[in-house]
C-alpha atoms as a PDB file:
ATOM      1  CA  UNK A   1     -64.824  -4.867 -40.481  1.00  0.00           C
ATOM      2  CA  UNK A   2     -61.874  -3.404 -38.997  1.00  0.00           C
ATOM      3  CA  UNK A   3     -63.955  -0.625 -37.428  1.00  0.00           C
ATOM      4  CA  UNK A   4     -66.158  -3.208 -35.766  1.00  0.00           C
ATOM      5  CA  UNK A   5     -63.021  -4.859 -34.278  1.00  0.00           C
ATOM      6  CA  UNK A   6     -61.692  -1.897 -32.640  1.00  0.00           C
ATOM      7  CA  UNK A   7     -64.926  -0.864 -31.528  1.00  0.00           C
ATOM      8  CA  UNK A   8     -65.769  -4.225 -30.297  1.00  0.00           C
ATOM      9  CA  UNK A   9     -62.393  -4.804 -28.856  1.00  0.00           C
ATOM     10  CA  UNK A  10     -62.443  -1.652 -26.969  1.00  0.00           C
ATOM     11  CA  UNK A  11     -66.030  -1.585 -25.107  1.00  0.00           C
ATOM     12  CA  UNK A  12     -65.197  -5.471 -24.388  1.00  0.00           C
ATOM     13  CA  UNK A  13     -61.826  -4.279 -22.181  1.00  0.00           C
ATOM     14  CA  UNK A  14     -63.934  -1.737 -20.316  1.00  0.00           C
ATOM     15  CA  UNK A  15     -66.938  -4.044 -19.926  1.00  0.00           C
ATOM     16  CA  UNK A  16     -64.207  -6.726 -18.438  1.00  0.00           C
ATOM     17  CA  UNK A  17     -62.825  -4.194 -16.120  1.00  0.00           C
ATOM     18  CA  UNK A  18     -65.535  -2.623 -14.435  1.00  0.00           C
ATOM     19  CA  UNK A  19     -66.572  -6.444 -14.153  1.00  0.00           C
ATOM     20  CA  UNK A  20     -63.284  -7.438 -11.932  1.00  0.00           C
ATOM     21  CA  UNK A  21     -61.781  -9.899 -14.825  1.00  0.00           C
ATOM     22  CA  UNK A  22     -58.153  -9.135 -15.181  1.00  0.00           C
ATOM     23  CA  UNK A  23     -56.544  -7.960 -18.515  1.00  0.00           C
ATOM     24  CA  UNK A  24     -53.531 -11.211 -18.528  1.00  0.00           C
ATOM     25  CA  UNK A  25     -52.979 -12.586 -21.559  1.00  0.00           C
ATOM     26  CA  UNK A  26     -52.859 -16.465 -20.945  1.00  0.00           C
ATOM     27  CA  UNK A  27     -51.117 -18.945 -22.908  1.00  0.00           C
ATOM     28  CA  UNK A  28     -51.918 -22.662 -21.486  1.00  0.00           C
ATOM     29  CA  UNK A  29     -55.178 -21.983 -20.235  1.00  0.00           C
ATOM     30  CA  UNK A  30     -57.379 -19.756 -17.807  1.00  0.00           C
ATOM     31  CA  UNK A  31     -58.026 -19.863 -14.046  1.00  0.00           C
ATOM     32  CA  UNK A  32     -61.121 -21.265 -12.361  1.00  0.00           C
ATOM     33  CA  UNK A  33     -61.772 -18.754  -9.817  1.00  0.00           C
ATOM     34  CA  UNK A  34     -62.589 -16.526 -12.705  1.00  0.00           C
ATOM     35  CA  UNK A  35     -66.213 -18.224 -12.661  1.00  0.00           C
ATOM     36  CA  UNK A  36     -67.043 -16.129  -9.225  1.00  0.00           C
ATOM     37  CA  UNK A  37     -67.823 -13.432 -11.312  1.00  0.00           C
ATOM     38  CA  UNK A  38     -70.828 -15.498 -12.798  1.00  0.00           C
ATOM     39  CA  UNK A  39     -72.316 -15.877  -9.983  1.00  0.00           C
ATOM     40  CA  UNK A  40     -73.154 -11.960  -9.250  1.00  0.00           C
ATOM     41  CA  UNK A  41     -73.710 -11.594 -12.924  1.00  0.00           C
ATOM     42  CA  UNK A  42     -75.998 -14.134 -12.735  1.00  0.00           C
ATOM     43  CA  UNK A  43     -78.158 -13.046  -9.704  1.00  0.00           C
ATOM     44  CA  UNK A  44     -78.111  -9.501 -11.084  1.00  0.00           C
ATOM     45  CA  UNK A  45     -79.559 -10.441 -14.509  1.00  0.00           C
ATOM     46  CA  UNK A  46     -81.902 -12.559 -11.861  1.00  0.00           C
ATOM     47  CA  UNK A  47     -82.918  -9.242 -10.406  1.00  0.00           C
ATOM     48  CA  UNK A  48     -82.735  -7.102 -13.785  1.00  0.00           C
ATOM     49  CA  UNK A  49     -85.363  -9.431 -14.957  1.00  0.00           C
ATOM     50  CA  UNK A  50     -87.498  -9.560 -12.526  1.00  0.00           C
ATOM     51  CA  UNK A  51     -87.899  -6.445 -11.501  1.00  0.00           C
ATOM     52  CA  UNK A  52     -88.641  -5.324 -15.280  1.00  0.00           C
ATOM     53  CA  UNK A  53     -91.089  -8.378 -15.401  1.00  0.00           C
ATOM     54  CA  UNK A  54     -93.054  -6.730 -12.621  1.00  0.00           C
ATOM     55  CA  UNK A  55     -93.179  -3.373 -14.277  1.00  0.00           C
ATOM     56  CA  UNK A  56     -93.751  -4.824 -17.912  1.00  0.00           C
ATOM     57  CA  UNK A  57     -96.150  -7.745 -17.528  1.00  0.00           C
ATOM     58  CA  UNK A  58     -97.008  -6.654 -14.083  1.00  0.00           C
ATOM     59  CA  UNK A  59     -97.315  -8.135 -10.427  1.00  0.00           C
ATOM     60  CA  UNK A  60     -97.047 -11.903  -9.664  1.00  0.00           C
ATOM     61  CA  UNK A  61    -100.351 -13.446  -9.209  1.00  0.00           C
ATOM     62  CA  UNK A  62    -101.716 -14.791  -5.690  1.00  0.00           C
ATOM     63  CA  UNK A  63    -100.516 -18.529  -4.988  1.00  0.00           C
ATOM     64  CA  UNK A  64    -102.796 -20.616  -6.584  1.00  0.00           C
ATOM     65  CA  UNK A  65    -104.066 -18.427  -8.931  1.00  0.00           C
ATOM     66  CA  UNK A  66    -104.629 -19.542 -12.571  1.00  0.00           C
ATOM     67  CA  UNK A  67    -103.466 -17.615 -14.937  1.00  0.00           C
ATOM     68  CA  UNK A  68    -106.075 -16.441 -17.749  1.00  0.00           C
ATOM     69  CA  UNK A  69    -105.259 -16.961 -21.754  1.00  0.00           C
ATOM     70  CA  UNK A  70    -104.172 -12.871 -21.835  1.00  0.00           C
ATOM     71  CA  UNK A  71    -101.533 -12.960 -19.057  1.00  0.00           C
ATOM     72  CA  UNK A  72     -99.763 -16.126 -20.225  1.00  0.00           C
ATOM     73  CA  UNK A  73     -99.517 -15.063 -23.600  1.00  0.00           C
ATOM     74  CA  UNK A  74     -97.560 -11.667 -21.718  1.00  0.00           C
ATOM     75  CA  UNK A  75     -95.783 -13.404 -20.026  1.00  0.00           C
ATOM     76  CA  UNK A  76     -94.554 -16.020 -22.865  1.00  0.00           C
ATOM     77  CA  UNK A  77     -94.374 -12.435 -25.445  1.00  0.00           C
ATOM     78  CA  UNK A  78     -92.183 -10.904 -22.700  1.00  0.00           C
ATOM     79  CA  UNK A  79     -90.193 -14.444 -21.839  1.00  0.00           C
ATOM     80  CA  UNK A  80     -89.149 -14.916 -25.612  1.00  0.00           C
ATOM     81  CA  UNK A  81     -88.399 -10.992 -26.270  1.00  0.00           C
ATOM     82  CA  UNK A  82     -85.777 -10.966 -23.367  1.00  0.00           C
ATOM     83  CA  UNK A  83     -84.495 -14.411 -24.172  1.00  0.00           C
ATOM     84  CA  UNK A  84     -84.312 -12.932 -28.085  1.00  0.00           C
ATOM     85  CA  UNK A  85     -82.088  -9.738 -27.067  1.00  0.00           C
ATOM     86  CA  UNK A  86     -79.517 -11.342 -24.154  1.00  0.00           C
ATOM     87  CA  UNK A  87     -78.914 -14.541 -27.081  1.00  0.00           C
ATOM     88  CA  UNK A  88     -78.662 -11.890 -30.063  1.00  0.00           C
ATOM     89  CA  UNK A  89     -75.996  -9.945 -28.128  1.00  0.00           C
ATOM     90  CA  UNK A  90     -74.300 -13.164 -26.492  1.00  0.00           C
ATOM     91  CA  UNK A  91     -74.137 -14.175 -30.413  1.00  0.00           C
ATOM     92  CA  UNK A  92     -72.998 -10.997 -31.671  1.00  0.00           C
ATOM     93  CA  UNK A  93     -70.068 -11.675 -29.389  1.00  0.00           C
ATOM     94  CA  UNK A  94     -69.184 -15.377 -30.453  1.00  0.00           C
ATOM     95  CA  UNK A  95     -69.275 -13.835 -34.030  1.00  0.00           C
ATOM     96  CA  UNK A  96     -67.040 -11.384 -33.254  1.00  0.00           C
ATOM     97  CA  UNK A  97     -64.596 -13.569 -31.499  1.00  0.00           C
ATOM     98  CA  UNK A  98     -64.716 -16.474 -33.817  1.00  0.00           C
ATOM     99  CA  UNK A  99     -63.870 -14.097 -37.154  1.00  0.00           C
ATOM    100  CA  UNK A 100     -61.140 -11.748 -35.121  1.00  0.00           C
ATOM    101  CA  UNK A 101     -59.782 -13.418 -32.455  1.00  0.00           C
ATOM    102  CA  UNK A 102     -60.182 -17.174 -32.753  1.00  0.00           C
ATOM    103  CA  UNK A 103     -56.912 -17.962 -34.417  1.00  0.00           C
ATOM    104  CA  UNK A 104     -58.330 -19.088 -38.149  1.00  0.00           C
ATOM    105  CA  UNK A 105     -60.293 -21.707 -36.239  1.00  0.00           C
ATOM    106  CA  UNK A 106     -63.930 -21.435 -37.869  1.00  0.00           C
ATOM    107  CA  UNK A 107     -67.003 -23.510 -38.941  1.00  0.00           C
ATOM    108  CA  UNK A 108     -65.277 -24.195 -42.100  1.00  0.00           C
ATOM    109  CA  UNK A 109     -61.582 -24.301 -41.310  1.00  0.00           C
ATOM    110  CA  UNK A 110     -61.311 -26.438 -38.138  1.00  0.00           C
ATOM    111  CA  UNK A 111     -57.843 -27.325 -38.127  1.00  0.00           C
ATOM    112  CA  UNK A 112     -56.575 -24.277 -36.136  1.00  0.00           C
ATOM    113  CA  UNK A 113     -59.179 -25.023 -33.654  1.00  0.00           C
ATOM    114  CA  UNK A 114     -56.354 -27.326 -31.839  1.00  0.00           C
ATOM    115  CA  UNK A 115     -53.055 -26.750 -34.247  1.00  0.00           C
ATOM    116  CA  UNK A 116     -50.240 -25.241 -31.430  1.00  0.00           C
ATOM    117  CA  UNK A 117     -52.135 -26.925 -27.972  1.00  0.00           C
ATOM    118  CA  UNK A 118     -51.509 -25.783 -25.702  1.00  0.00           C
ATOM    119  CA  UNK A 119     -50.137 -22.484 -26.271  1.00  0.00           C
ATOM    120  CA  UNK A 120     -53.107 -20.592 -27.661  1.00  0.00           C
ATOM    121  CA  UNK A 121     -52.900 -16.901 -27.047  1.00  0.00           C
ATOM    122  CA  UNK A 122     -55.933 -15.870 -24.973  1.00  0.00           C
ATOM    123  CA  UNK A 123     -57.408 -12.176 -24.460  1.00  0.00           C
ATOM    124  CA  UNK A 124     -59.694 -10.714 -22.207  1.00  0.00           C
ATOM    125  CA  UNK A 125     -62.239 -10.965 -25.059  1.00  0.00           C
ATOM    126  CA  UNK A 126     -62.388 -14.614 -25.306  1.00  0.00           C
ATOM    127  CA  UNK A 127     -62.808 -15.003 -21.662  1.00  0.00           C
ATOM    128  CA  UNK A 128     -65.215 -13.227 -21.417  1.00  0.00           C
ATOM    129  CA  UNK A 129     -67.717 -14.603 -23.632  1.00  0.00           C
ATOM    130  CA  UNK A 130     -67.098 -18.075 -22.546  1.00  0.00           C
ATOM    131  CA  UNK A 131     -67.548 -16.349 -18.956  1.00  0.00           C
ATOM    132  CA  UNK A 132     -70.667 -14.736 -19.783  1.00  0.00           C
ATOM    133  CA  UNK A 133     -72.009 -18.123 -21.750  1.00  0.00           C
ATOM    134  CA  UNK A 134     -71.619 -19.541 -18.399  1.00  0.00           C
ATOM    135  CA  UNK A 135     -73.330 -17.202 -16.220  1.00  0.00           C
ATOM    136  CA  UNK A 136     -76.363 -17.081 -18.688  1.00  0.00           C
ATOM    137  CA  UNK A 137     -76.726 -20.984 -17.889  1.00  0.00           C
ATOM    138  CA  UNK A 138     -76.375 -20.699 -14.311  1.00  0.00           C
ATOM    139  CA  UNK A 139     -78.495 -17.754 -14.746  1.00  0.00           C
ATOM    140  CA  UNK A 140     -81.386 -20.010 -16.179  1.00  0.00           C
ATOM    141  CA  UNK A 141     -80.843 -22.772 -14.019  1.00  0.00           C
ATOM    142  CA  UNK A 142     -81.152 -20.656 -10.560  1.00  0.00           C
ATOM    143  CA  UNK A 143     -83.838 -18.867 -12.242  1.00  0.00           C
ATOM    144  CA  UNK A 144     -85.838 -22.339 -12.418  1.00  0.00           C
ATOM    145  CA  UNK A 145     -85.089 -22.754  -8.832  1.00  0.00           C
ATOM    146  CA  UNK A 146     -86.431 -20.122  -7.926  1.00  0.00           C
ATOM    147  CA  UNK A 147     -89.411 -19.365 -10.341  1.00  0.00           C
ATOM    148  CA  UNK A 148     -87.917 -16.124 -12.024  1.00  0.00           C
ATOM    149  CA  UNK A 149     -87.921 -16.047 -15.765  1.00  0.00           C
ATOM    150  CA  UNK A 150     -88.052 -19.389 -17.865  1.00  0.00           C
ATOM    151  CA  UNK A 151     -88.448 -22.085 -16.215  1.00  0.00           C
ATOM    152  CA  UNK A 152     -86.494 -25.035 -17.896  1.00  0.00           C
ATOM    153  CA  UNK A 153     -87.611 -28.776 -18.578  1.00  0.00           C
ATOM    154  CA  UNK A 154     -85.936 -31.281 -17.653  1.00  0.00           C
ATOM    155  CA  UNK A 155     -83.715 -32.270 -20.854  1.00  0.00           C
ATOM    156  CA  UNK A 156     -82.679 -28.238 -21.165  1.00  0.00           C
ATOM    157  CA  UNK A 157     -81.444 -28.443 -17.495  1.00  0.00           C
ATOM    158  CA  UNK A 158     -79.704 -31.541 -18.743  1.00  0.00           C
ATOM    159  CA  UNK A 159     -78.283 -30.164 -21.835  1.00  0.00           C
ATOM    160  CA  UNK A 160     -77.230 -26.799 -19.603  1.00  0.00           C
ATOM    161  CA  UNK A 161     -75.298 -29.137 -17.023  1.00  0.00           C
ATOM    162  CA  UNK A 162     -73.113 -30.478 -20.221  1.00  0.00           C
ATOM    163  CA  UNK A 163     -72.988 -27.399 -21.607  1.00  0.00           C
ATOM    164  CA  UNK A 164     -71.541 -25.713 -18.451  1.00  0.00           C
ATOM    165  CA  UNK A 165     -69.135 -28.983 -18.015  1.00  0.00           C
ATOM    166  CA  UNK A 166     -67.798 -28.475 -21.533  1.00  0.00           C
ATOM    167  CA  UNK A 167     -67.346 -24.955 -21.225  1.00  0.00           C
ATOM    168  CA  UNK A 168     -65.400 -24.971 -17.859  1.00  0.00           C
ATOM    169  CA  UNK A 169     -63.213 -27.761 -19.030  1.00  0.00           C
ATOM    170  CA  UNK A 170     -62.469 -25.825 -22.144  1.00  0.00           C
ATOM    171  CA  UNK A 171     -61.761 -22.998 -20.282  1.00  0.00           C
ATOM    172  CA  UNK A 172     -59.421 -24.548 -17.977  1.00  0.00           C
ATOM    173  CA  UNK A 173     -57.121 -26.159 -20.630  1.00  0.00           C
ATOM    174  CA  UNK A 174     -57.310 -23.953 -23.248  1.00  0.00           C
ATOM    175  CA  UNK A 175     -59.915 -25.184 -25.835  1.00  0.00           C
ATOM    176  CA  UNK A 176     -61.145 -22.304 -26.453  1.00  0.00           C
ATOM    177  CA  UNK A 177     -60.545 -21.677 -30.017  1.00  0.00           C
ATOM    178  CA  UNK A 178     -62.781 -24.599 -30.464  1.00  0.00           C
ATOM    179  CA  UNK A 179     -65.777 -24.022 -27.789  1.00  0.00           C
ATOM    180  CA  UNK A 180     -66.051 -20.218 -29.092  1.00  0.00           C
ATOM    181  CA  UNK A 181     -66.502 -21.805 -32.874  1.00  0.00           C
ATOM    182  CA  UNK A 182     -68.655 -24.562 -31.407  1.00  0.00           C
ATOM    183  CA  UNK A 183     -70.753 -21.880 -29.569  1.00  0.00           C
ATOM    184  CA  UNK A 184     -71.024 -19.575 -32.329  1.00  0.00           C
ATOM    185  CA  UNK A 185     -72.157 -21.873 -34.820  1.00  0.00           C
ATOM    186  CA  UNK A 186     -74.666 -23.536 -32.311  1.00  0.00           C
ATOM    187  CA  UNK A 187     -76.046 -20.400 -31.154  1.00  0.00           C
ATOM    188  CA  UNK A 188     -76.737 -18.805 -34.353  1.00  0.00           C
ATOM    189  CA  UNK A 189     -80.478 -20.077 -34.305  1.00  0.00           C
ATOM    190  CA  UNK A 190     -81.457 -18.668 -30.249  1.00  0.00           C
ATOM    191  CA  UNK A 191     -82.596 -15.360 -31.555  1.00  0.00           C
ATOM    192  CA  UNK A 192     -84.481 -16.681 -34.394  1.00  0.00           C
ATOM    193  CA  UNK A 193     -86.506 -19.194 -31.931  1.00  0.00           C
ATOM    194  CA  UNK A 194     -87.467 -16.651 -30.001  1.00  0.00           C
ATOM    195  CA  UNK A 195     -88.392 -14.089 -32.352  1.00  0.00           C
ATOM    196  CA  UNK A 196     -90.547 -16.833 -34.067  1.00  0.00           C
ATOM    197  CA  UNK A 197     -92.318 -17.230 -31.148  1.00  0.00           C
ATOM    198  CA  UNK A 198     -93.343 -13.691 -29.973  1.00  0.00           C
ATOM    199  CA  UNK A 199     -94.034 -12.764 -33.396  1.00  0.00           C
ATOM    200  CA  UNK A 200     -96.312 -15.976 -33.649  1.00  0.00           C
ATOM    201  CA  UNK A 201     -98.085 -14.401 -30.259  1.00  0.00           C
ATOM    202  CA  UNK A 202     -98.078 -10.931 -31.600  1.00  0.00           C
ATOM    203  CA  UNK A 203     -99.554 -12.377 -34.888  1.00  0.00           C
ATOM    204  CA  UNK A 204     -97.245  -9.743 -36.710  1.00  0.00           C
ATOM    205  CA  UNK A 205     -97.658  -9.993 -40.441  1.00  0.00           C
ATOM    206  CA  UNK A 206     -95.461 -12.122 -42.402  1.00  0.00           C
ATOM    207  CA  UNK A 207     -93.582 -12.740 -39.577  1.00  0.00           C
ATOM    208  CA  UNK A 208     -95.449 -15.536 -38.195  1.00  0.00           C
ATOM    209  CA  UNK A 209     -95.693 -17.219 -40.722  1.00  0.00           C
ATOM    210  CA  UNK A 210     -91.527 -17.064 -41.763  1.00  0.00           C
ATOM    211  CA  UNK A 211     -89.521 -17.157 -38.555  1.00  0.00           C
ATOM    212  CA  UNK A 212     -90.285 -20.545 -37.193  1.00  0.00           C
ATOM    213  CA  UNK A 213     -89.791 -21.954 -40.831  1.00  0.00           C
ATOM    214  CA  UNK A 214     -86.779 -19.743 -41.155  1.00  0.00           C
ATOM    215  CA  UNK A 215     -85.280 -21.153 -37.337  1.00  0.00           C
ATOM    216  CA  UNK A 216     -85.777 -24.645 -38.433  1.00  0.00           C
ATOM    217  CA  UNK A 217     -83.681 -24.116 -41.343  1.00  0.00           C
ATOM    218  CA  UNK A 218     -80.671 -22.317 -39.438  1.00  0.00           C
ATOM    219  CA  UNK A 219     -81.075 -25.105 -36.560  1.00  0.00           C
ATOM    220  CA  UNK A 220     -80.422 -27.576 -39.175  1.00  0.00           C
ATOM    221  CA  UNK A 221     -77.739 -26.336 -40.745  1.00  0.00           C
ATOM    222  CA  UNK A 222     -76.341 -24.964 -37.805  1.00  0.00           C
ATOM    223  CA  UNK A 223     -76.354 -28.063 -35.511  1.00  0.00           C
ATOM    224  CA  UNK A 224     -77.347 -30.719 -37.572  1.00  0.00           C
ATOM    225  CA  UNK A 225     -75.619 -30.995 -40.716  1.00  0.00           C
ATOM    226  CA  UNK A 226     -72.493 -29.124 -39.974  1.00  0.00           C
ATOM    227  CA  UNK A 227     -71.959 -30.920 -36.964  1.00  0.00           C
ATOM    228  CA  UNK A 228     -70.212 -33.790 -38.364  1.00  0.00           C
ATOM    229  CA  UNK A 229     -67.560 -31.843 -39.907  1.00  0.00           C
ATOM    230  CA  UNK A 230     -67.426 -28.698 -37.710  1.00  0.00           C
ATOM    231  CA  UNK A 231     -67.780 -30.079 -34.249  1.00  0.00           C
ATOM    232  CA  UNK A 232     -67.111 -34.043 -34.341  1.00  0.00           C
ATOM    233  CA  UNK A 233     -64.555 -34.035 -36.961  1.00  0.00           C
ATOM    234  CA  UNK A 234     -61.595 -31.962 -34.862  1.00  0.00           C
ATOM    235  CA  UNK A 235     -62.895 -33.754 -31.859  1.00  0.00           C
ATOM    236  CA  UNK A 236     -61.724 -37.374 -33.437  1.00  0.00           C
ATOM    237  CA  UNK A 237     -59.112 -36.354 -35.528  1.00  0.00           C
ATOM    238  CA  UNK A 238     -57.230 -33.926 -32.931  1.00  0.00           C
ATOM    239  CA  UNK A 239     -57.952 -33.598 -29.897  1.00  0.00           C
ATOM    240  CA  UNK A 240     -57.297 -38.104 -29.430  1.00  0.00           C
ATOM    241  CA  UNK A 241     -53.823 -37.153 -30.451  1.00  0.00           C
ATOM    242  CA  UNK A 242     -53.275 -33.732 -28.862  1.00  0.00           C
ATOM    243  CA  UNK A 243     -55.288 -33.980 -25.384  1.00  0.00           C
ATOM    244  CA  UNK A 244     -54.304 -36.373 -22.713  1.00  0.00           C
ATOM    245  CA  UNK A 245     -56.630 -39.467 -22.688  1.00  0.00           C
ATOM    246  CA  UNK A 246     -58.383 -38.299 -19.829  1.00  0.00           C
ATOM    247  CA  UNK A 247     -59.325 -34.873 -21.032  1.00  0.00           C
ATOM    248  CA  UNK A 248     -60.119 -36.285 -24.356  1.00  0.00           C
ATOM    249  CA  UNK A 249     -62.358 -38.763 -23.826  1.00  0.00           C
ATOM    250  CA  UNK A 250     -64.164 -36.962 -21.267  1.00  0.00           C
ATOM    251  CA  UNK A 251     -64.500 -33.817 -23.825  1.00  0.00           C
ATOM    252  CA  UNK A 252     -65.694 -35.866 -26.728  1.00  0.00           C
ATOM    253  CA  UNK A 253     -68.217 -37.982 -24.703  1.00  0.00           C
ATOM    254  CA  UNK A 254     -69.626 -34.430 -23.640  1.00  0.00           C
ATOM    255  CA  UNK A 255     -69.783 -33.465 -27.229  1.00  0.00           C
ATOM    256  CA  UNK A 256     -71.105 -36.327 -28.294  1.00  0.00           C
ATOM    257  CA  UNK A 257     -73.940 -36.313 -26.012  1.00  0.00           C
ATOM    258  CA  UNK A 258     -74.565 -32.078 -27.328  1.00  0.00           C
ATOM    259  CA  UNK A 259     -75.098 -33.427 -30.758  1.00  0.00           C
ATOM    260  CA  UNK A 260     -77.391 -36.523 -29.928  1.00  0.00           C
ATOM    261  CA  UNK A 261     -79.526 -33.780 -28.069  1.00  0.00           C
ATOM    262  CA  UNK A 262     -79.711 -31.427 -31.643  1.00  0.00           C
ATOM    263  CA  UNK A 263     -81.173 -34.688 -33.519  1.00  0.00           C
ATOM    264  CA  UNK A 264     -83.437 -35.340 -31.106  1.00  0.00           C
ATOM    265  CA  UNK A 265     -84.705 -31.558 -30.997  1.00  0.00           C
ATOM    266  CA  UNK A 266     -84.688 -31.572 -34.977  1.00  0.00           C
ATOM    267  CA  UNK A 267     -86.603 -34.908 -34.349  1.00  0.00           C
ATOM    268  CA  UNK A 268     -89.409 -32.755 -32.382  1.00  0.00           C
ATOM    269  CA  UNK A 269     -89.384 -29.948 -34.351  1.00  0.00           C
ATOM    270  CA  UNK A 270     -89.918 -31.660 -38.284  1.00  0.00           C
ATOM    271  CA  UNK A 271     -92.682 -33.557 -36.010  1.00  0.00           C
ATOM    272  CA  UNK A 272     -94.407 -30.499 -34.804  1.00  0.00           C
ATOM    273  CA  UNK A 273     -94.214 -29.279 -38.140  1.00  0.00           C
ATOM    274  CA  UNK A 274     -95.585 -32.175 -39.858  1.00  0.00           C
ATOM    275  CA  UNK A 275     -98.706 -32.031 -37.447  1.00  0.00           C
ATOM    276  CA  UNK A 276     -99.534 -28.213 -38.071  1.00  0.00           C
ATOM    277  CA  UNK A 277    -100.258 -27.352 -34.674  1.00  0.00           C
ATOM    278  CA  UNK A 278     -99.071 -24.073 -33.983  1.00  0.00           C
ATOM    279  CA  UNK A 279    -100.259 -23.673 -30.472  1.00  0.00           C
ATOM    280  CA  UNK A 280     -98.351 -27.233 -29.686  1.00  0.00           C
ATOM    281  CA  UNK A 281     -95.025 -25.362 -31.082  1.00  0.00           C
ATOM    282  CA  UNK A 282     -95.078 -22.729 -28.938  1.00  0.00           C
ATOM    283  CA  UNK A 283     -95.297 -25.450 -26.167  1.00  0.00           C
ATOM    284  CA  UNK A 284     -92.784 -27.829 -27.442  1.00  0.00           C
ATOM    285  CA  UNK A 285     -89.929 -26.054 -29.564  1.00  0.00           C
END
């Protein structure tokens, strides 16, 4: 463990400086203008995956054009295999943080998430993954705007405009113990709904039949039943006494709204489940 936080740790500080984020150690929160480096991530992921779509799955089709049964299902294998890696690694990450460098706040010990507010140390490592969180929303969202990668429905581009609220406001006063363990947790079943669904498409043994049983269960514990303690919990029992009213009322509503979205998802997904029909979840989940 102590070899993966050193190793971790180290390719993190070069990854942040050949990026242009600053090594300053913070204490009552992190500057705004650090977000202008999402922007360039984002439209170079933009152009990372599109260019490899083209040489993978292969040229766009003519406007108009239908696309047959064999294309979409490479382009949806190809969609939920790059969707699988950038999540895994963006989760490796939140891991990473929340057991090294989160200050004891965790899943199941939430009380450090806001003990000492303001003055939480922050590191270049933290930043960064609540910097890179951001940029792979904005990523997705300009990526729907333009037509390059997955396209979003409307209650994802919904949930990705709270999402980016929370995280900038817990970036900008120091909430970041709590949005990395929020994150983490959360995040823990992205790969696993991905997976599901290209294995489902490659028809890989065992597989298909496992993962999307296997995600359900991890999205459920992950964002349904621990939410009440992990991520509602601090929000009523700390942050109304340590945040000013403004701040916390505006943070809780946010996370509010986050969880209302999981139960609704959960909703979709035992319903999908209960009907059999696994081309409809690949459509739906």
């Amino acid at each position: 463990m102590v070899a993966v936080k050193e190793a971790s740790f180290v390719f993190v500080e070069s990854l942040a400086h050949n990026l242009g984020l600053d090594h300053r150690v913070t204490y009552q929160g992190a500057y705004l203008y650090d977000f202008v480096i999402t922007a360039w991530i984002s439209l170079a992921l933009l152009v990372v995956r599109y260019v490899s779509e083209r040489i993978i799955v292969g040229s766009p089709l003519p406007s108009g054009t239908k696309p047959d049964a064999k294309r979409k299902k490479i382009d949806a294998i190809y969609d939920n295999l790059f969707i699988a890696v950038f999540s895994a690694l963006l989760e490796a990450l939140a891991v990473i943080n929340t057991l090294f460098y989160n200050g004891g706040c965790t899943p199941w010990s939430t009380d450090a998430c806001m003990v000492g507010w303001p003055n939480h140390k922050l590191i270049v490592i933290q930043r960064l993954y609540f910097l890179l969180m951001f940029q792979y929303y904005l990523y997705e969202m300009i990526g729907t705007l333009v037509g390059v990668g997955t396209i979003l429905k409307t209650e994802m581009i919904i949930h990705h405009v709270a999402t980016m609220a929370l995280i900038t406001l817990s970036y900008r006063i120091n909430l970041l113990r709590y949005g990395t363990m929020w994150m983490a947790l959360f995040d823990l079943s992205n790969p696993l709904l991905h997976l599901a669904k290209a294995a489902h498409l490659l028809e890989v043994p065992v597989l298909k039949d496992t993962m999307l049983p296997l995600f359900a269960l991890v999205f459920f514990v992950a964002r349904v039943a621990a939410s009440p303690y992990s991520i509602l919990k601090p929000a009523f029992t700390h942050a109304v006494n340590i945040l000013p009213m403004h701040w916390a009322v505006t943070f809780i509503a946010l996370m509010i709204f986050i969880c209302i979205l999981q139960l609704f998802w959960f909703y979709k997904i035992v319903m999908i489940a209960l009907r059999g029909d696994k081309s409809e979840k690949d459509k739906e989940v």
